[in-house]
Protein backbone atom coordinates (compact mmCIF):
# COMPACT_ATOMS: atom_id res chain seq x y z
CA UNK A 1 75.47 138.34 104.84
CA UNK A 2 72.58 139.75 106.37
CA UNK A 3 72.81 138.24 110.25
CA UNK A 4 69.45 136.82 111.57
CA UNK A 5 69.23 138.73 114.88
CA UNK A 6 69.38 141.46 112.42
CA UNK A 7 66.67 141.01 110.47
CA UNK A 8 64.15 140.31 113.98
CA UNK A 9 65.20 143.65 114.84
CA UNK A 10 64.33 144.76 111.25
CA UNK A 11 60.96 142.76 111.55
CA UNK A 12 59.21 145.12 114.00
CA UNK A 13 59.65 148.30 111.93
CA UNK A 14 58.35 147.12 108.93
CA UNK A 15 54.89 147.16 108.06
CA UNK A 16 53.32 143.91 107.96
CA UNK A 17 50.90 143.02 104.82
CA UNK A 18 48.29 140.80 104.60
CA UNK A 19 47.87 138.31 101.68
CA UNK A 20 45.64 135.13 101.33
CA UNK A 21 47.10 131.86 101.13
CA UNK A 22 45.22 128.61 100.78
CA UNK A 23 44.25 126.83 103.73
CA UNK A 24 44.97 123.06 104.04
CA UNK A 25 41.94 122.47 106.07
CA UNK A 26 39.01 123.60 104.17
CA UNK A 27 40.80 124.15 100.84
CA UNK A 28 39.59 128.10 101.40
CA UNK A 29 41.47 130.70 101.85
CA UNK A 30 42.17 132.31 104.99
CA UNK A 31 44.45 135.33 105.93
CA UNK A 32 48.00 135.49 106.92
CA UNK A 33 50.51 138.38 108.63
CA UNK A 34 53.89 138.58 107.20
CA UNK A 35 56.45 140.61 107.46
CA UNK A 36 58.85 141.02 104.40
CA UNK A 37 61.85 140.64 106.55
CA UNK A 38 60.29 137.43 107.92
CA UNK A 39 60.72 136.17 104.47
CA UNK A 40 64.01 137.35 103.94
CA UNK A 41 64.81 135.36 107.13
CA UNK A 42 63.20 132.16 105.56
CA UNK A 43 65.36 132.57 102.57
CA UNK A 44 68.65 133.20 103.91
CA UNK A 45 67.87 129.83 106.17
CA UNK A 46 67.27 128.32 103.11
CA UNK A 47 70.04 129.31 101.18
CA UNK A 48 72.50 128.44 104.44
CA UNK A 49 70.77 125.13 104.64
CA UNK A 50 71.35 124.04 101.61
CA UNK A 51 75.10 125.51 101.14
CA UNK A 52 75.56 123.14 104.42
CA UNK A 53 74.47 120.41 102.80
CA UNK A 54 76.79 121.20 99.53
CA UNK A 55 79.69 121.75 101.69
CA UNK A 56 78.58 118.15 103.53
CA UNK A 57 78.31 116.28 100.55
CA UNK A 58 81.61 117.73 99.30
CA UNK A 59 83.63 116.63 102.10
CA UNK A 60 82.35 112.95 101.81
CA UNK A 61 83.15 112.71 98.37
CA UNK A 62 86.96 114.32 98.69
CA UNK A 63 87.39 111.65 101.60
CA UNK A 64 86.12 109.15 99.77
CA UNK A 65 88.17 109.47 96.74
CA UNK A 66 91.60 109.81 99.00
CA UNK A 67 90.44 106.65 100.85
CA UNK A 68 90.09 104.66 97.53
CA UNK A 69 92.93 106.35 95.79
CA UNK A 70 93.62 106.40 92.18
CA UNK A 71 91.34 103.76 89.84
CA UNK A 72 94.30 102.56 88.90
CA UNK A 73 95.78 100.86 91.75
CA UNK A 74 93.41 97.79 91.71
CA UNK A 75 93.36 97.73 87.82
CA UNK A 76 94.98 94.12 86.37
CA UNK A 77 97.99 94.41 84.42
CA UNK A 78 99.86 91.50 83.25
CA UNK A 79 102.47 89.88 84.86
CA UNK A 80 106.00 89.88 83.09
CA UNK A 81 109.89 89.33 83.50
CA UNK A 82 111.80 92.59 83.65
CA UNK A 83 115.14 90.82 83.54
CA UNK A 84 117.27 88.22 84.87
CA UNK A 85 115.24 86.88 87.93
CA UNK A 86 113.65 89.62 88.52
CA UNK A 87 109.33 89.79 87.61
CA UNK A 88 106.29 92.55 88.04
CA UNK A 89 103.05 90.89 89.99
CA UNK A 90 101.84 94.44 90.49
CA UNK A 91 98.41 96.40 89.29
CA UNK A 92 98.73 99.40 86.58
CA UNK A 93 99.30 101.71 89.52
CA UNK A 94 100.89 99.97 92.83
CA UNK A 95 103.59 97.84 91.71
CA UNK A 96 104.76 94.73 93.40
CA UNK A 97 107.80 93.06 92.54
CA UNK A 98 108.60 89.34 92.72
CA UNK A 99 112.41 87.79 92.93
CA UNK A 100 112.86 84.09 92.13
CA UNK A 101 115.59 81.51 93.70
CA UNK A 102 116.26 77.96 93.58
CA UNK A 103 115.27 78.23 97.84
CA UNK A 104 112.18 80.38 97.18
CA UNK A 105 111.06 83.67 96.58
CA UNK A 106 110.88 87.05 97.70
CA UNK A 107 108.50 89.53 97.38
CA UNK A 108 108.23 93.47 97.59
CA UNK A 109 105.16 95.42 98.78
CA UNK A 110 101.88 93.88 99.79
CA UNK A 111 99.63 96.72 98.51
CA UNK A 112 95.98 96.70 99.08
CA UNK A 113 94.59 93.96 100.83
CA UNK A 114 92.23 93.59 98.26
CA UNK A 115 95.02 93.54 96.04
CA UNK A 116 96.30 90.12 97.59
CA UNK A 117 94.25 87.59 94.64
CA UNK A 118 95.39 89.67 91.91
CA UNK A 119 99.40 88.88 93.45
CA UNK A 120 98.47 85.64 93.67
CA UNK A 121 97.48 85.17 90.40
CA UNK A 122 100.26 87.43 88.37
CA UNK A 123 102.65 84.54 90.17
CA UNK A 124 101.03 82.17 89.42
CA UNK A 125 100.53 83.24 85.93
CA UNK A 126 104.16 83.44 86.00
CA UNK A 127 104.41 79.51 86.32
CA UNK A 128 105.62 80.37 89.98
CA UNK A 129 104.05 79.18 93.49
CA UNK A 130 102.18 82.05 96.15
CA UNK A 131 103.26 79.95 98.51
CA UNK A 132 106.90 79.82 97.80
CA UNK A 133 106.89 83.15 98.94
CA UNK A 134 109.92 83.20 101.59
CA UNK A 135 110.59 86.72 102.15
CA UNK A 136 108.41 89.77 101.96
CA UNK A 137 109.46 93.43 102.30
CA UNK A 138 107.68 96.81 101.59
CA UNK A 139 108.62 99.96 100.10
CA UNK A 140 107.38 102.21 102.89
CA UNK A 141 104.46 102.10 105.77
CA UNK A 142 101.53 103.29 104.26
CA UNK A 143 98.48 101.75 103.57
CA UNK A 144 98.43 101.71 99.29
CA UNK A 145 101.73 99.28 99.85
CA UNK A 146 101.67 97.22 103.13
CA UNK A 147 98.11 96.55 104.03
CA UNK A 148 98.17 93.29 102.90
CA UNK A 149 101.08 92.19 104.88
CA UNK A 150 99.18 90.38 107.12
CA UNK A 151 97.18 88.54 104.67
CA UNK A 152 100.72 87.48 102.74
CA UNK A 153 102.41 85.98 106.25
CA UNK A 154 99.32 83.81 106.63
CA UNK A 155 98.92 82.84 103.48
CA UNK A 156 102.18 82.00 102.93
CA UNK A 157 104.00 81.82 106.07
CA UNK A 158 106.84 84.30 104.67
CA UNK A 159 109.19 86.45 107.16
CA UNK A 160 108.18 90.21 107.01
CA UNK A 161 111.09 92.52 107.50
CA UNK A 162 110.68 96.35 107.70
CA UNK A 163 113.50 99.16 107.87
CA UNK A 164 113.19 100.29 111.22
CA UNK A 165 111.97 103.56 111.00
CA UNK A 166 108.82 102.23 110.09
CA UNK A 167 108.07 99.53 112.10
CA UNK A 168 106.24 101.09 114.66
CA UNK A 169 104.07 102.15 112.57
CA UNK A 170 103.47 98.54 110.28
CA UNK A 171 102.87 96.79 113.80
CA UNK A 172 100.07 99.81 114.97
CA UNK A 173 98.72 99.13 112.22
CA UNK A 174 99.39 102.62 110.41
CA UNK A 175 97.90 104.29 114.16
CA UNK A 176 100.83 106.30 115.02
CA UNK A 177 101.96 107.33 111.42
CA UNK A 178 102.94 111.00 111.56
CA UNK A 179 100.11 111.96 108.41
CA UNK A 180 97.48 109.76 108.77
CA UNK A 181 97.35 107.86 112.02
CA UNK A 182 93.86 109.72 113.58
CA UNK A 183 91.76 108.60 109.98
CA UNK A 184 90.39 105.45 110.61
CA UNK A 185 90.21 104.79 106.47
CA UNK A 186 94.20 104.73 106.36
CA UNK A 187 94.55 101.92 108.71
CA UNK A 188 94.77 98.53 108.04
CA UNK A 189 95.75 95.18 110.27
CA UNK A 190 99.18 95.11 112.51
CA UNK A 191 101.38 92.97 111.49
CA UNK A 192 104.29 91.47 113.43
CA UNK A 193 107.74 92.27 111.92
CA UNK A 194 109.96 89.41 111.78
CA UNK A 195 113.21 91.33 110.95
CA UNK A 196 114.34 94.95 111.46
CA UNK A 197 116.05 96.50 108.84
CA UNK A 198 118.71 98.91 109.05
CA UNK A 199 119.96 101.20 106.13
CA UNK A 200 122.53 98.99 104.06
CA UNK A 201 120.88 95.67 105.51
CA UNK A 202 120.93 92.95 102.78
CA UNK A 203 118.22 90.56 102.11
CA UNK A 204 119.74 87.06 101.01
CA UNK A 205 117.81 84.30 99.68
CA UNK A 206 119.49 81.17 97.40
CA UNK A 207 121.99 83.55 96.01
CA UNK A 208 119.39 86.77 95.33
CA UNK A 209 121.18 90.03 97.44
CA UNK A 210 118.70 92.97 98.13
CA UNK A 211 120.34 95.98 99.65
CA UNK A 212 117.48 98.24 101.89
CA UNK A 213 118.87 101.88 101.45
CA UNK A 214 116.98 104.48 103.94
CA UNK A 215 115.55 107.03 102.17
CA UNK A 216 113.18 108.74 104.59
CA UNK A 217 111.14 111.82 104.32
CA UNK A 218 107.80 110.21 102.96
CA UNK A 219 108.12 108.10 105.80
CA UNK A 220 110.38 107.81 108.43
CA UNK A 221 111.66 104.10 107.50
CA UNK A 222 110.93 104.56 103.17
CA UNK A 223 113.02 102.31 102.00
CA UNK A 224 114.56 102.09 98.05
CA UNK A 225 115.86 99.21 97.41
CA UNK A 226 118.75 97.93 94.88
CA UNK A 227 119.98 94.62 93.37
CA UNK A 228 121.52 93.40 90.37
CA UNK A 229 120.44 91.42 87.72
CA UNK A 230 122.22 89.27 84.91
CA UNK A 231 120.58 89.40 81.31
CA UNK A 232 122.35 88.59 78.08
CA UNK A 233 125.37 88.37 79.34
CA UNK A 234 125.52 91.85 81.05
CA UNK A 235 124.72 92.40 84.95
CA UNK A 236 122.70 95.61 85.64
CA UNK A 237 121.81 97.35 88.73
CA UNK A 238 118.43 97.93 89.47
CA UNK A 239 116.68 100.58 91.27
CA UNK A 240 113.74 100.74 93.34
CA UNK A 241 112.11 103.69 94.42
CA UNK A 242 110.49 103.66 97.66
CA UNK A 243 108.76 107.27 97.42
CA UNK A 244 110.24 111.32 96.77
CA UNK A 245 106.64 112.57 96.78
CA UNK A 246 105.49 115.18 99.07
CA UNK A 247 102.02 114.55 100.02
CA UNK A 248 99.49 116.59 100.32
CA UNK A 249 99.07 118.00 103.87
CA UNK A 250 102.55 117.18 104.47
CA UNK A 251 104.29 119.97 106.52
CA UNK A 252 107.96 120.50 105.75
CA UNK A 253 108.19 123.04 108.20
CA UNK A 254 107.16 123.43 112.33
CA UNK A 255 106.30 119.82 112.20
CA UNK A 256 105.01 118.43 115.48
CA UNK A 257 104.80 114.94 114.54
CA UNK A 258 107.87 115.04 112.57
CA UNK A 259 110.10 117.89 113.44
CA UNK A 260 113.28 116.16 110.59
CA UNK A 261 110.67 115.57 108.32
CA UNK A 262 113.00 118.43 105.62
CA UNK A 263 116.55 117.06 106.62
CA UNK A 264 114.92 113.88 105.83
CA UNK A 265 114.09 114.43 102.85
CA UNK A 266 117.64 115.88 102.09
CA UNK A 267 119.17 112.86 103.06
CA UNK A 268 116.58 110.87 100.56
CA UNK A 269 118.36 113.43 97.92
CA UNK A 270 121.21 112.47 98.65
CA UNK A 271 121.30 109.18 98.59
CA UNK A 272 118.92 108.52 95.85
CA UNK A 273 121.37 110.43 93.01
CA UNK A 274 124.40 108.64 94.96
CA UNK A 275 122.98 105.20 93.50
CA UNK A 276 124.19 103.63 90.37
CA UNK A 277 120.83 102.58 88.05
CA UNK A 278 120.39 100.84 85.15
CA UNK A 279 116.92 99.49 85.84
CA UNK A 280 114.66 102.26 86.94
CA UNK A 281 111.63 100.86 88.80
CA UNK A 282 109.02 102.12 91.45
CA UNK A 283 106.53 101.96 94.30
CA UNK A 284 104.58 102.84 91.89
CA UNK A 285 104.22 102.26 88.02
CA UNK A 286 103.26 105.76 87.08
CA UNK A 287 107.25 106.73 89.16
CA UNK A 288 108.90 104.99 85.86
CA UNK A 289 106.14 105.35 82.75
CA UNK A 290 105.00 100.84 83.40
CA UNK A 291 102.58 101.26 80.83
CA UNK A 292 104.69 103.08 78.19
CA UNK A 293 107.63 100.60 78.55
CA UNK A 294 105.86 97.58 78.55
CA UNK A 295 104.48 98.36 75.37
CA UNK A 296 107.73 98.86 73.93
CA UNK A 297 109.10 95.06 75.54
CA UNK A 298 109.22 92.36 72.80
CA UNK A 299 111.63 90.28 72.20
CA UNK A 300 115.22 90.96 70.58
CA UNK A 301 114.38 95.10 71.13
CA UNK A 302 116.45 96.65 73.54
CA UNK A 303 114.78 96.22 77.27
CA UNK A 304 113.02 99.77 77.92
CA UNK A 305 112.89 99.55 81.43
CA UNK A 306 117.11 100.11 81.01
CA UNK A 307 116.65 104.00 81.61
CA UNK A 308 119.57 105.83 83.69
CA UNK A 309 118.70 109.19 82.24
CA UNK A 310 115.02 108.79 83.19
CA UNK A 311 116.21 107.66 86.73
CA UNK A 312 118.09 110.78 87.23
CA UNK A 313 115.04 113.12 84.92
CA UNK A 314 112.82 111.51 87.73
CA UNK A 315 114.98 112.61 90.39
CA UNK A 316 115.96 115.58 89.82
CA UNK A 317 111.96 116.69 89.32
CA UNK A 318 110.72 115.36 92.49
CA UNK A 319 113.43 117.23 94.02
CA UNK A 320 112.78 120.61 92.59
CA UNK A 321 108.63 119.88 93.76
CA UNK A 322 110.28 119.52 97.23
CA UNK A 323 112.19 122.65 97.54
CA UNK A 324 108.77 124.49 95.58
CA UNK A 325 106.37 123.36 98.47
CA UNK A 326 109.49 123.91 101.40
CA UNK A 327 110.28 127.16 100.09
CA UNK A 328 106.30 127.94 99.97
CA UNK A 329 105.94 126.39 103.28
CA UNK A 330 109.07 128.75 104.85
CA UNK A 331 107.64 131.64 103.42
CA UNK A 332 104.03 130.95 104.75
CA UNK A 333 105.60 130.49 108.27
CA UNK A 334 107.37 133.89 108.40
């Protein structure tokens, strides 16, 4: 790139020419000294003007489209009974997950808070109350699947317990989370935490048992959680992901915020292909193919969402993604 300092120093030794240009006055024409690296210094203005402005506009949009995520996290999809007591309230992309008992109910992940109506009204669709909502509990702090905590508690008056690792985070209202705490568009209300979790804490409510395993890594307090689940006349054990994915921008390696962030993960690994699944569900639907299963539910057909293999196929992939990127990472560092 020709520098501008460059071309004023290339000005003076070039001959200057005269041409006539219209003048705005008089609508004449009147004469005008240029120089022809004068105009090569216009142009390269131009050009870096408007590659500024491209670069500008390009930013906003990639920020934009983080901050409102995939389409398909405030997109309806129906409400339905997986099995036993055990129902989906969640969109096509964030899932939310709703446990009945005789002494109330208890619900996991808050999601958007946006996305509060739309829970509302899959339970009630359901034939079940909002406000019968006893319990609530989250996958893992970030934004997508707890900023509507808040909204839930008061609407409902349920107790909000988080896995500990977390919690600082849920009650700064995402401010001091290791990835996205300095951007103002990932934070959402604090919310006071009513019970801290520890890993193999069980959530009890009119004989429902959730078991909160820590499976960190995504977040320092990601939780999966497991239950079990009666349905014609066989008990299953259900699985649910909290999150294996390595975001983008996530560093595996020298980080500052997070120096275990890696062993972290391992331990996630680790305990994730130590559980027992039957019922393979997610923080997300796209974690356990929602939309291709729930085609395939109908009545007297075997229940599609009973999928061991793909619970283990699912597993073993986001594992091998990890040691991609921490291998990448390691070798970047050297």
């Amino acid at each position: 790139m020709i520098r501008a300092c460059s071309i004023a120093r290339l000005s003076s030794s070039l001959p200057a020419y005269r041409r006539q240009v219209p003048d705005s006055g008089d609508n004449g024409l009147y004469d005008s000294d240029y120089t022809l690296c004068g105009v090569l210094e216009v142009k390269v203005r131009q050009r870096l003007a408007v590659a500024c402005i491209v670069l500008i506009v390009t930013l906003l949009l990639a920020g934009s489209a983080l901050t409102q995520g995939s389409p398909d996290w405030t997109e309806p999809f129906p409400p339905f009974r997986i099995a036993g007591n055990l129902y989906y309230v969640g969109t096509k992309g964030l899932a939310n997950y709703l446990i009945t008992t005789p002494q109330g109910n208890i619900l996991i992940n808050s999601d958007l808070e946006s996305n509060v109506p739309m829970i509302r009204a899959s339970i009630e669709k359901l034939g079940f109350k909002f406000k019968d909502t006893k319990v609530l509990v989250i996958s893992h702090a970030h934004w997508d699947h707890d900023a509507g905590s808040a909204k839930i508690k008061e609407m409902t008056g349920a107790s909000y317990m988080v896995m500990d690792g977390d919690v600082p985070v849920v009650e700064s209202g995402g401010k001091i989370d290791f990835q996205y705490g300095s951007n103002r568009d990932f934070l959402y209300p604090p919310t006071k935490v009513d019970r801290v979790l520890h890993d193999g804490d069980e959530v009890r409510l009119g004989g429902a048992v959730l078991v909160a395993h820590l499976t960190p890594g995504h977040t320092r307090g990601c939780t999966t959680w497991t239950m079990r689940v009666a349905e014609g006349g066989k008990t299953y054990d259900v699985v649910i992901v909290g999150s294996p994915n390595v975001n983008p921008g996530y560093k595996l390696v020298n980080n500052k915020n997070y120096p275990q962030i890696a062993a972290d993960y391992e331990r996630m690994w680790s305990v994730l292909k130590s559980l027992p699944c039957d019922i393979f569900l997610g923080a997300h639907g796209g974690y356990f193919g929602l939309e291709e299963k729930y085609a395939l539910l109908r009545d007297g057909a075997a229940n599609p969402f009973i999928d061991p293999s793909g619970y283990m196929k699912f597993v073993t992939q986001k594992e091998q993604a990890f040691r991609t990127e921490f291998e990448k990472q390691k070798l970047a560092g050297e």
